[in-house]
N, C-alpha and C. Protein backbone atom coordinates (compact mmCIF):
# COMPACT_ATOMS: atom_id res chain seq x y z
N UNK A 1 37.52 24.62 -9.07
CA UNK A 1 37.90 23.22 -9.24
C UNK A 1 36.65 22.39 -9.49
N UNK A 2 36.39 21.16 -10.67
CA UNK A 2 35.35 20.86 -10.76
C UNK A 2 35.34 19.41 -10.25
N UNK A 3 34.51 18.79 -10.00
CA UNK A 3 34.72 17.26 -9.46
C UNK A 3 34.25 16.44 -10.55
N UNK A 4 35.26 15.17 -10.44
CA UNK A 4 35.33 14.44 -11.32
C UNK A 4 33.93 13.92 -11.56
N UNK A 5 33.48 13.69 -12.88
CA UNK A 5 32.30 12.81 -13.00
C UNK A 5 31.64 12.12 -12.07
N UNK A 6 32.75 11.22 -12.21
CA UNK A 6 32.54 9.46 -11.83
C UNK A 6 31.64 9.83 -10.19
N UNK A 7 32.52 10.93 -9.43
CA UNK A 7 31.98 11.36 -8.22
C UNK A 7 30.65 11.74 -8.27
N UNK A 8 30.63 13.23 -8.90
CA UNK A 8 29.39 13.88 -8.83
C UNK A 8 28.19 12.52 -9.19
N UNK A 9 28.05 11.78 -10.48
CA UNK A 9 27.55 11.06 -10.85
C UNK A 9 26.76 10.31 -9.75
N UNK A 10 27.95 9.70 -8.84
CA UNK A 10 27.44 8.55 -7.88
C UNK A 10 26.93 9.61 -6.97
N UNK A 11 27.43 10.75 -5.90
CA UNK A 11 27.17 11.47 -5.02
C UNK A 11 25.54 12.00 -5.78
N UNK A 12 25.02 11.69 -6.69
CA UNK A 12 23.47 12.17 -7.23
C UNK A 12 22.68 11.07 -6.77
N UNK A 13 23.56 9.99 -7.48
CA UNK A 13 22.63 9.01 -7.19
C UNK A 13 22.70 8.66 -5.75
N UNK A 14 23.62 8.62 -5.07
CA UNK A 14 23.02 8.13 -3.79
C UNK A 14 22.34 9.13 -2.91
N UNK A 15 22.63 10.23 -3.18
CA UNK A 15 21.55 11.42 -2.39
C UNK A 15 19.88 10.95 -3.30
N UNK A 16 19.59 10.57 -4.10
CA UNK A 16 18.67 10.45 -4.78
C UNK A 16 18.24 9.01 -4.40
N UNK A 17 19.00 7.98 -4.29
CA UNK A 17 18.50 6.87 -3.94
C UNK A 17 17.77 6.77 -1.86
N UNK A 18 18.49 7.99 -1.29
CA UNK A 18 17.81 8.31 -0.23
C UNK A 18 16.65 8.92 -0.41
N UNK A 19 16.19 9.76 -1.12
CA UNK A 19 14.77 10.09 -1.08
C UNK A 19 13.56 9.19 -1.40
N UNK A 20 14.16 8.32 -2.75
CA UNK A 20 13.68 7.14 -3.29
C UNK A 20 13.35 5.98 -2.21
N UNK A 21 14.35 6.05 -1.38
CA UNK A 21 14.07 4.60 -0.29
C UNK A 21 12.91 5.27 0.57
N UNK A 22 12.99 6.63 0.72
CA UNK A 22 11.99 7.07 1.99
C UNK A 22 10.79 7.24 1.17
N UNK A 23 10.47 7.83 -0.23
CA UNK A 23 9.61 7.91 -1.00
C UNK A 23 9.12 6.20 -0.84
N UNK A 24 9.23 5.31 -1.71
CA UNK A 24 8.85 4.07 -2.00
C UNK A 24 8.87 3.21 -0.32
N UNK A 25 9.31 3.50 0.44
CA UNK A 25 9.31 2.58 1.93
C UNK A 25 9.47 3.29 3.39
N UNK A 26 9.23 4.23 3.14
CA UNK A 26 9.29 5.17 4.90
C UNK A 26 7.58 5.08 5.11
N UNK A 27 6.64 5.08 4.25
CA UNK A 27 5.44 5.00 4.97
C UNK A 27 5.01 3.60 5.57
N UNK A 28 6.35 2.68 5.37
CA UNK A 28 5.75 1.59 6.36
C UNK A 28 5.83 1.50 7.68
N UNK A 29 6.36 2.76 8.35
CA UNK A 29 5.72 2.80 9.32
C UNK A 29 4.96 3.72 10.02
N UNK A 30 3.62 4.03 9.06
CA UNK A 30 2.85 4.83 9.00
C UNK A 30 1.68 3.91 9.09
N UNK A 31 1.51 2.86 9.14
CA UNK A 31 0.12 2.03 8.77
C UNK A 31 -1.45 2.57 8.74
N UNK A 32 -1.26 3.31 10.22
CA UNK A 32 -2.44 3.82 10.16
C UNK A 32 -3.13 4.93 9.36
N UNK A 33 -1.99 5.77 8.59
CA UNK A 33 -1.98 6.71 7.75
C UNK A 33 -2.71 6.11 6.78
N UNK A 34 -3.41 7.09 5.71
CA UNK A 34 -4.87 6.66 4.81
C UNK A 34 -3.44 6.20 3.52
N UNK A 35 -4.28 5.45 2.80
CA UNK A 35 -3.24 4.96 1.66
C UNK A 35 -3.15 6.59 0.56
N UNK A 36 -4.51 7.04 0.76
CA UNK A 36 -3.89 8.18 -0.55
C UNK A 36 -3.00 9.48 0.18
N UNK A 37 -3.17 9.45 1.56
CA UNK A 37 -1.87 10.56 1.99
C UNK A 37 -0.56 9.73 1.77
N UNK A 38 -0.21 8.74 2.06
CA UNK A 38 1.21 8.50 2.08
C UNK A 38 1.14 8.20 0.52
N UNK A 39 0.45 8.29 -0.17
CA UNK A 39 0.34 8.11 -1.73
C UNK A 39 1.11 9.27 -2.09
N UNK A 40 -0.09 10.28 -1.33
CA UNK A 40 0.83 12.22 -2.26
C UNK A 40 2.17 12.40 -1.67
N UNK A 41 1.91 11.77 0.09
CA UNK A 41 3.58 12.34 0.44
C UNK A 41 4.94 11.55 -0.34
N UNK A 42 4.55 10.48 -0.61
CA UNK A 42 5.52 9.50 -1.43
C UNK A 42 5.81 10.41 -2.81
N UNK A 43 4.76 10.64 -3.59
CA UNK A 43 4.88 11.44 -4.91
C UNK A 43 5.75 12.74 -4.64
N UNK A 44 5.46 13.12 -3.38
CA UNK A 44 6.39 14.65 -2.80
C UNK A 44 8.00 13.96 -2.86
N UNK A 45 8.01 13.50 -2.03
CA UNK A 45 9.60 12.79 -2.03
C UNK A 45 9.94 12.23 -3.16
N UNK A 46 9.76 11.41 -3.92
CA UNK A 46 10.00 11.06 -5.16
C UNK A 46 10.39 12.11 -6.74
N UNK A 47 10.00 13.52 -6.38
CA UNK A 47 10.42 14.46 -6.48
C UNK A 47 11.39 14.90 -6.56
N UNK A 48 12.19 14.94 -5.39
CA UNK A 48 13.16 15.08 -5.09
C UNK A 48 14.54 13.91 -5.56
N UNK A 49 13.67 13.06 -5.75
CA UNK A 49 14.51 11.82 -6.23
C UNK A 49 14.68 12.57 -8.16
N UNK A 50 13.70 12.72 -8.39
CA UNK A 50 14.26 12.99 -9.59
C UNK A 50 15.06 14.17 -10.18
N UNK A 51 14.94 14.95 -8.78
CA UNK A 51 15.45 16.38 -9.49
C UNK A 51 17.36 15.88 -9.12
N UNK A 52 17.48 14.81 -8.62
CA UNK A 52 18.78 14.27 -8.34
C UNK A 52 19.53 13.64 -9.24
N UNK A 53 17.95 12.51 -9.68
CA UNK A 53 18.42 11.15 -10.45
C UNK A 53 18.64 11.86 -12.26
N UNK A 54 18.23 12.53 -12.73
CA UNK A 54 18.36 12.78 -13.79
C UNK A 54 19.47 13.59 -14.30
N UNK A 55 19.91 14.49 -13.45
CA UNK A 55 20.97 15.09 -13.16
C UNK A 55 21.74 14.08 -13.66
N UNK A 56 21.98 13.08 -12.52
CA UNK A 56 22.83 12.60 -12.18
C UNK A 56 23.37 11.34 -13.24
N UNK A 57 22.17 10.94 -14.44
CA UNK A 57 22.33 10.26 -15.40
C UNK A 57 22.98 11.23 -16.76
N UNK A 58 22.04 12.16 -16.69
CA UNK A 58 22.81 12.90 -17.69
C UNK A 58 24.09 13.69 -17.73
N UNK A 59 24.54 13.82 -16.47
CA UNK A 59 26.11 13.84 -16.47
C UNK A 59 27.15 12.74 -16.36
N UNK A 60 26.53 11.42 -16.11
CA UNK A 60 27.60 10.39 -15.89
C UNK A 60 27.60 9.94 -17.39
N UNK A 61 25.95 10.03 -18.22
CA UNK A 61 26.76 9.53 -19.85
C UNK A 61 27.33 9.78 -20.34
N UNK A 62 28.36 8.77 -20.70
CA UNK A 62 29.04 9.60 -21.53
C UNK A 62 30.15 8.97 -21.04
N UNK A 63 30.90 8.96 -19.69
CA UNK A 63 31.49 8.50 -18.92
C UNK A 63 31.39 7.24 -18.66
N UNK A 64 29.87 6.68 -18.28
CA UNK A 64 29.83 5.10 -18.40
C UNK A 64 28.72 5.06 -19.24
N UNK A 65 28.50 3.97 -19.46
CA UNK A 65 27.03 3.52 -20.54
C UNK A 65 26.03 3.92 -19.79
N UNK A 66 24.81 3.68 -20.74
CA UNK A 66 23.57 3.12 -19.74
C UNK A 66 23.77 2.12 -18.80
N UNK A 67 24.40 0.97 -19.31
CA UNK A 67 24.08 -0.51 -18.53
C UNK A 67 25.23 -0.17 -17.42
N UNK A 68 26.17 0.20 -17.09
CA UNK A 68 26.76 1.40 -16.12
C UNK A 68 26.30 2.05 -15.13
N UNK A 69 25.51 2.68 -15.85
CA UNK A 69 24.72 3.85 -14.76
C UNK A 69 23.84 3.00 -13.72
N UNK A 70 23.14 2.19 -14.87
CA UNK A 70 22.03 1.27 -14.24
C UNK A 70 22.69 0.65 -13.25
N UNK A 71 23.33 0.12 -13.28
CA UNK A 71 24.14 -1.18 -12.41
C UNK A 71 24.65 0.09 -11.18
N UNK A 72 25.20 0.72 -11.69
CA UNK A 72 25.31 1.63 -10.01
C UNK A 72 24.33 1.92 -9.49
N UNK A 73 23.30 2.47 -10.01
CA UNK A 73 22.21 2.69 -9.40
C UNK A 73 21.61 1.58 -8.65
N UNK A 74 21.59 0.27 -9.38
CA UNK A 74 21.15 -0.68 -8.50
C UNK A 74 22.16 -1.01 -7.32
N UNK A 75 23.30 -1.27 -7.70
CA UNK A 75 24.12 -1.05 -6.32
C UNK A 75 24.06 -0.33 -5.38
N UNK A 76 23.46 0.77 -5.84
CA UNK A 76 23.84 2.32 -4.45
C UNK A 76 22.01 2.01 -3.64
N UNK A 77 21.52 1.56 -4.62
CA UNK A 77 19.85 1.29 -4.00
C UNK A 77 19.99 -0.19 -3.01
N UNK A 78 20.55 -0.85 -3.69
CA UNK A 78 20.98 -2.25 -2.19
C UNK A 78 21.31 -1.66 -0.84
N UNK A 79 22.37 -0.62 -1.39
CA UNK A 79 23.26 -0.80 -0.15
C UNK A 79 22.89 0.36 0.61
N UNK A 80 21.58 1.06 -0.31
CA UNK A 80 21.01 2.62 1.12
C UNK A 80 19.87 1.75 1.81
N UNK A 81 18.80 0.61 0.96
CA UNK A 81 18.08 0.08 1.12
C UNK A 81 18.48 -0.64 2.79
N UNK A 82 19.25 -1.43 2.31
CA UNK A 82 19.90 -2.11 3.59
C UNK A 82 19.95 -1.30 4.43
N UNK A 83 20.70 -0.16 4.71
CA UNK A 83 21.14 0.35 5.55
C UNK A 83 19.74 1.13 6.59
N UNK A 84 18.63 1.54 5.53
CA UNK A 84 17.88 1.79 5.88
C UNK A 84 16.33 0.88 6.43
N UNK A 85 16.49 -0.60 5.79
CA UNK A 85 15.95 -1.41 6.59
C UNK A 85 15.85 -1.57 7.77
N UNK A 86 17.66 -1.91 8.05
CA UNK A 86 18.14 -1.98 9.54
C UNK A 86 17.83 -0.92 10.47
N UNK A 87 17.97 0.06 9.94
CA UNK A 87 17.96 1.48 11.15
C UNK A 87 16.93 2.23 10.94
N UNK A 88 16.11 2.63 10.24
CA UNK A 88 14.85 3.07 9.90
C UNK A 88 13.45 1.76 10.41
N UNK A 89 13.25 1.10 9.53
CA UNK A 89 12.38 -0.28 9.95
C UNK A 89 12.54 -1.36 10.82
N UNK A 90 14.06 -1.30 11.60
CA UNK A 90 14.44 -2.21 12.20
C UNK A 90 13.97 -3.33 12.18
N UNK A 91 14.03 -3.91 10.57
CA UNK A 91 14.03 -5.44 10.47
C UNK A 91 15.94 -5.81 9.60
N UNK A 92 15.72 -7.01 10.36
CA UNK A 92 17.30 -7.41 10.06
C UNK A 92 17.76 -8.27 8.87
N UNK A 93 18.96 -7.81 8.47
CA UNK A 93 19.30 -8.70 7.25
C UNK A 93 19.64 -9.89 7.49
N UNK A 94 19.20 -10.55 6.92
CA UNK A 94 19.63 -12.51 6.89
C UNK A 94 20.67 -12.74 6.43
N UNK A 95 20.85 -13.68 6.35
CA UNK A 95 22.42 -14.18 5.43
C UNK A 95 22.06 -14.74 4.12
N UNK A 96 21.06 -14.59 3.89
CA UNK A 96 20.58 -15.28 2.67
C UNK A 96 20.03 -13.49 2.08
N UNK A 97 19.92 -12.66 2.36
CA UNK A 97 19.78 -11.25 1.86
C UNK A 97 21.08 -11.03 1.36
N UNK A 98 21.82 -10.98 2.55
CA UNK A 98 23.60 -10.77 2.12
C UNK A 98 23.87 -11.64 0.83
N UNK A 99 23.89 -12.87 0.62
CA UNK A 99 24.36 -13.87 -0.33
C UNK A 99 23.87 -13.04 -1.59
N UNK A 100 22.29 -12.77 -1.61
CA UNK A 100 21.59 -12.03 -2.67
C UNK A 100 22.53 -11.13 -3.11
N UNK A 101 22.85 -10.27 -2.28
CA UNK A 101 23.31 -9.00 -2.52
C UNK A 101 25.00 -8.98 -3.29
N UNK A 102 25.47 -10.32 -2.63
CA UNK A 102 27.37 -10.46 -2.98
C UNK A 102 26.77 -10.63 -4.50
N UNK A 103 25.82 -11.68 -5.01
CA UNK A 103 25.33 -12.05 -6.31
C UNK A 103 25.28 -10.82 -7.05
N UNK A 104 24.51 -10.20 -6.65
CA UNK A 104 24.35 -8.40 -7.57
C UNK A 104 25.62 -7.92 -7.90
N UNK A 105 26.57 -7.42 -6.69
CA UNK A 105 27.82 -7.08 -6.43
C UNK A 105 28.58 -8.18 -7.81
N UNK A 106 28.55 -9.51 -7.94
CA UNK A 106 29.30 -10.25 -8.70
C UNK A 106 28.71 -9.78 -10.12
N UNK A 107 27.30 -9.70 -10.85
CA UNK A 107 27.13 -8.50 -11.72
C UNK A 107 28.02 -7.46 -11.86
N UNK A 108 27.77 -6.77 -11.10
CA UNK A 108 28.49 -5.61 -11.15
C UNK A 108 29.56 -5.91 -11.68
N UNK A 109 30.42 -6.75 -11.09
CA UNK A 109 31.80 -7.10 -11.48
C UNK A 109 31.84 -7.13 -13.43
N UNK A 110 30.88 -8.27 -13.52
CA UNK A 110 31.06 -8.60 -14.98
C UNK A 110 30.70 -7.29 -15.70
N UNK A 111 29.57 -6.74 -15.69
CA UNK A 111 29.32 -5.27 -16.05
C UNK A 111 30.27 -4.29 -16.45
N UNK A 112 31.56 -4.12 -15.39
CA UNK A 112 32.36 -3.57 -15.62
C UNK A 112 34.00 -3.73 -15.95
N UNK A 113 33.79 -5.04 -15.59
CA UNK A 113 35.12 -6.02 -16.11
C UNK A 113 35.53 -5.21 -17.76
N UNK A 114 36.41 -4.85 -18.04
CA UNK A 114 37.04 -4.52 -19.39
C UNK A 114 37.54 -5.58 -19.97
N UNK A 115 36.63 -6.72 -20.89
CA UNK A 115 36.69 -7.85 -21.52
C UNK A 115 37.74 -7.63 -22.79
N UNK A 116 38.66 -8.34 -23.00
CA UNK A 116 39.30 -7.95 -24.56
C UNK A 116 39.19 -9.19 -25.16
C-alpha cells in the first residue's frame, strides 16, 4: 500500500524541519561551546535536514507547485519552531508572535485558495 503524496510530502518536511530547528537553534543553549564546534555540529544536523527536505520536494512536485511546497514548508517551520521555542529554549510566545503567525496561516490560505 503506498501513501498518498500529500502525506509522505508533509511527513518529510516536518521530520526535516526538526533537524533544521535543532541544526539552525539548539546551540543556543550551548553558549559556552566555541562558535566553530556548534558551527560543524549544526552542518552535521543540517544534513539530515536535507537528506529529508529534498526527498520530500521532489516527490510533492508535481502534486503542488513550488509556491505550495514553499508555503508548507514555511508553515510546518512556524509551527515546529514554536513548539520548540517553548519546550526546548523555554522562552514564551507572545500574542503578538501568535498574531504574526495567524498572518502567515492567512497566506497560506490565499496560496491555496482555488481562485476561478
Amino acid at each position: 500500500m503506498q501513501l498518498p503524496v500529500p502525506l509522505v510530502t508533509i511527513g518529510l518536511l516536518l521530520a526535516s524541519n526538526v533537524f533544521m530547528t535543532f541544526a539552525w537553534y539548539g546551540h543556543l543553549r550551548f553558549k559556552s561551546a566555541a562558535l566553530f564546534t556548534v558551527i560543524l555540529v549544526s552542518w552535521g544536523i543540517a544534513f539530515f535536514e536535507y537528506v529529508l527536505q529534498v526527498p520530500a520536494n521532489r516527490i510533492g512536485h508535481g502534486h503542488f507547485s513550488a509556491a505550495e511546497l514553499k508555503t508548507i514548508q514555511e508553515v510546518i517551520t512556524l509551527s515546529v519552531f514554536a513548539v520548540f521555542s517553548v519546550f526546548y529554549l523555554k522562552e514564551p510566545l507572545a500574542w503578538n508572535h501568535l498574531v504574526g503567525f495567524a498572518f502567515i496561516a492567512a497566506g497560506a490560505f490565499f496560496i491555496f485558495h482555488k481562485w476561478a
